[in-house]
C-alpha atoms as a PDB file:
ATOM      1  CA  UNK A   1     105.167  26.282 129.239  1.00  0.00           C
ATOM      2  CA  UNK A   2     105.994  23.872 126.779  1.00  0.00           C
ATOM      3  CA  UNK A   3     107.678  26.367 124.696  1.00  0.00           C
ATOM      4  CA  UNK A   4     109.957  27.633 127.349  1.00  0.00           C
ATOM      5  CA  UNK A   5     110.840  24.252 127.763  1.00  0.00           C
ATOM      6  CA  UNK A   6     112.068  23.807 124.196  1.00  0.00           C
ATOM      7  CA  UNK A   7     112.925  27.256 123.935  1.00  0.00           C
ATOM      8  CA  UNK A   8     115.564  27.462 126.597  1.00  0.00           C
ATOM      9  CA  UNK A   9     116.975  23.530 125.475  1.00  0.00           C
ATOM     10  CA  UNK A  10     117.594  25.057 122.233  1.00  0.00           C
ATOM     11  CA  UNK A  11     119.324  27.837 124.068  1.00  0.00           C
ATOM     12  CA  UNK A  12     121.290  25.509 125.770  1.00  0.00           C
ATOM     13  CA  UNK A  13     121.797  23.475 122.602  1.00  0.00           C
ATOM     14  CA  UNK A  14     122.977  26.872 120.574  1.00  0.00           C
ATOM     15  CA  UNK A  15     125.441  27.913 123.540  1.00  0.00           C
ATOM     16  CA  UNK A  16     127.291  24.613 123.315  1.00  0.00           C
ATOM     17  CA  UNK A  17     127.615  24.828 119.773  1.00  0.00           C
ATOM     18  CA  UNK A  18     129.179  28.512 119.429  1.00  0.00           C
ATOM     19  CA  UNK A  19     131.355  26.720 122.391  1.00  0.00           C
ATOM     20  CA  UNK A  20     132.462  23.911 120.139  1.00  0.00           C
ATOM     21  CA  UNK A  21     133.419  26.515 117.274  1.00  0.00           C
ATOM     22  CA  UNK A  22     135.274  28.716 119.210  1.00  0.00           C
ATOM     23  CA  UNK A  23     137.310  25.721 120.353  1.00  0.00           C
ATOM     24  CA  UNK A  24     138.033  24.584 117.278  1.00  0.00           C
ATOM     25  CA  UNK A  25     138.750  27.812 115.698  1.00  0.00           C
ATOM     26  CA  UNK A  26     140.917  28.557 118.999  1.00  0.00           C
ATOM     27  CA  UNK A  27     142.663  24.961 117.948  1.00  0.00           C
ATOM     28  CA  UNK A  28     143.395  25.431 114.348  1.00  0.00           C
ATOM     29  CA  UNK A  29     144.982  29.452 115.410  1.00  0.00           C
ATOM     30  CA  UNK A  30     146.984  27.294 117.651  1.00  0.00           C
ATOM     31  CA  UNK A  31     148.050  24.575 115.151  1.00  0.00           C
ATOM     32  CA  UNK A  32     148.775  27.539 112.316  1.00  0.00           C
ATOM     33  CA  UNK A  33     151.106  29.564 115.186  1.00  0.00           C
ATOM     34  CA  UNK A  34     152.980  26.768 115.816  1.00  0.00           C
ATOM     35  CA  UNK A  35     153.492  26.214 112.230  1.00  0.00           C
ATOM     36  CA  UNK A  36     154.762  29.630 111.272  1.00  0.00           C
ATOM     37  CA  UNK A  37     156.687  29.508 113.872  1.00  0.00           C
ATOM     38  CA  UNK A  38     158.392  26.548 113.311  1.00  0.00           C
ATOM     39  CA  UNK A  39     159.226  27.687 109.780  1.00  0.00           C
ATOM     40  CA  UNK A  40     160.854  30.934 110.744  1.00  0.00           C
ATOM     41  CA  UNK A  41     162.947  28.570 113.132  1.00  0.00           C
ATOM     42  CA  UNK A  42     163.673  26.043 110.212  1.00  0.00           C
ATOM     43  CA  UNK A  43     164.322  29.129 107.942  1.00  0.00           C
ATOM     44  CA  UNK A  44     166.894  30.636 110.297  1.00  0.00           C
ATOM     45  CA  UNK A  45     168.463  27.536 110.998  1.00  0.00           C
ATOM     46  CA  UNK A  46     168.841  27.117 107.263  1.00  0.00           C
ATOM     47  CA  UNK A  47     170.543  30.612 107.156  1.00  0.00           C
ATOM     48  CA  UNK A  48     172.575  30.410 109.513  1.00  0.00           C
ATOM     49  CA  UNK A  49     173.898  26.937 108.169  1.00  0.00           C
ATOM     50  CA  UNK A  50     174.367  28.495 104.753  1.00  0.00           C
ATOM     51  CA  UNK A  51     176.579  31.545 106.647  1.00  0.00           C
ATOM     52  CA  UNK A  52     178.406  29.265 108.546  1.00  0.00           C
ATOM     53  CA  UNK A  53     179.438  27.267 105.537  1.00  0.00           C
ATOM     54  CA  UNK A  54     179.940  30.024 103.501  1.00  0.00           C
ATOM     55  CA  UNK A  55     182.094  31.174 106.769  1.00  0.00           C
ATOM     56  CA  UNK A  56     184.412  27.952 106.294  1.00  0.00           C
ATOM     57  CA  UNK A  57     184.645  27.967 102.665  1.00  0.00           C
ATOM     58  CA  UNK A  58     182.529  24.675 101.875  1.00  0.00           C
ATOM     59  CA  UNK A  59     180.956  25.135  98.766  1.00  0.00           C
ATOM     60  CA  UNK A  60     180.182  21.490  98.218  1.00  0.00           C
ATOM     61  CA  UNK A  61     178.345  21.244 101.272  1.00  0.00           C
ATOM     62  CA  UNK A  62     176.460  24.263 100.690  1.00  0.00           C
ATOM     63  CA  UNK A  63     175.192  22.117  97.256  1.00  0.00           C
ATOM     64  CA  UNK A  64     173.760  19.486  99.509  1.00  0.00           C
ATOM     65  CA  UNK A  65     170.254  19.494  99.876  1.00  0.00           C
ATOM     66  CA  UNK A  66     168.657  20.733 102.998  1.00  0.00           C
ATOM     67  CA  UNK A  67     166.161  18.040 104.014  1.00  0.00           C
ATOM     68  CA  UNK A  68     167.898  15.486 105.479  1.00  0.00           C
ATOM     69  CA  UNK A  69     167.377  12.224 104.049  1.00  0.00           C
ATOM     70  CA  UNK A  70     165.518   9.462 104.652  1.00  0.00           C
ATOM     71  CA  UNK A  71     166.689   6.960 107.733  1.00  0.00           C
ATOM     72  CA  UNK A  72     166.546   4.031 104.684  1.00  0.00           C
ATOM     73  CA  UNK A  73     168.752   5.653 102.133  1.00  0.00           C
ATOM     74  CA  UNK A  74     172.431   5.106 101.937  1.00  0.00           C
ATOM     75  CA  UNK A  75     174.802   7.736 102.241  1.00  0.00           C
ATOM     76  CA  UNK A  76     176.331   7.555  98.313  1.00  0.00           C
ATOM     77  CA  UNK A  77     179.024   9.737  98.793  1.00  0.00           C
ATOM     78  CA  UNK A  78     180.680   8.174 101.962  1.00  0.00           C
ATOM     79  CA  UNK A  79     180.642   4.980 100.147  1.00  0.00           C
ATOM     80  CA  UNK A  80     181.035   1.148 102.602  1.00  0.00           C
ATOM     81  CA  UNK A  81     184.379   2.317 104.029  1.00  0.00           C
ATOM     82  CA  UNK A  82     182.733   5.272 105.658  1.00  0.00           C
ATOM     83  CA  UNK A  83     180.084   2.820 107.695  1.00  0.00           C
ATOM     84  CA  UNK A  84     183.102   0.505 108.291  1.00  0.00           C
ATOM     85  CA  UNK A  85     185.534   2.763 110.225  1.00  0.00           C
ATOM     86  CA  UNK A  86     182.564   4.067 112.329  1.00  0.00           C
ATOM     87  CA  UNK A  87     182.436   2.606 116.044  1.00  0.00           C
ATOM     88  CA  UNK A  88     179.760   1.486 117.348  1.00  0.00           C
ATOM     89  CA  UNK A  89     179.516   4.130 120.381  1.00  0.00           C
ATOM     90  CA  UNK A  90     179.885   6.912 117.317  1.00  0.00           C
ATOM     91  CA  UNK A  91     176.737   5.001 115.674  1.00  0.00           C
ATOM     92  CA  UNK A  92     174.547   4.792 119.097  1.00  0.00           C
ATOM     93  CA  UNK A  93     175.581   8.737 119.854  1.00  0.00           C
ATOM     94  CA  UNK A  94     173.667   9.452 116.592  1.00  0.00           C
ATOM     95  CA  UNK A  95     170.823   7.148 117.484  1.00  0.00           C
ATOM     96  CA  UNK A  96     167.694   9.101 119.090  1.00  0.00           C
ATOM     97  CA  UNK A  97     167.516   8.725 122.729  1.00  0.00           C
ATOM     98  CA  UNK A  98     163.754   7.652 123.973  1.00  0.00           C
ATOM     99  CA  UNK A  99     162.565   7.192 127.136  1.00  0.00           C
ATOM    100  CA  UNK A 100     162.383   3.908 129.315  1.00  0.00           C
ATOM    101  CA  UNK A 101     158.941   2.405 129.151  1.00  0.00           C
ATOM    102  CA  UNK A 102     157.407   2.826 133.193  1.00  0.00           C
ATOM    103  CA  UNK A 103     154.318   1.038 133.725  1.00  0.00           C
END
């Protein structure tokens, strides 16, 4: 009896394990869809940029890098007067809307 016992516990013990696995590995397919997925989107939205300018006739713009840059860097090319004639309701359109706090 005693090795029924231990026998079936280690059953039990084995089955939650392959559980565990295929929940990870079901996790990390997940993670790795949503990834390529995300760069097709970021690649088409890339090409269709680069048609759009190429549409206008902006071939400076097209020179600009891609990745947009960091919130802390300043903007060299606009220079102060750019950040001067901005409004402030032009400035808080730009700024990323969150949600109220509700506790």
């Amino acid at each position: 009896m005693w090795k029924s016992n231990r026998s079936r516990a280690e059953q039990q013990f084995a089955a939650g394990q392959k559980k565990d696995e295929t929940t990870i590995k079901q996790k990390e397919k997940t993670q790795r869809e949503r990834e390529e997925r995300m760069m097709r989107l970021r690649d088409l939205r890339l090409a269709k940029e680069a048609a759009d300018q190429a549409a206008t006739g902006q071939p400076e713009a097209a020179a600009a890098p891609a990745v947009p840059e960091a919130e802390g860097e300043a903007d060299t090319d606009a220079g102060p007067t750019a950040a001067a004639d901005e409004s402030a309701e032009e400035a808080s359109s730009r700024l990323p809307k969150g949600h109220p706090h509700q506790s």
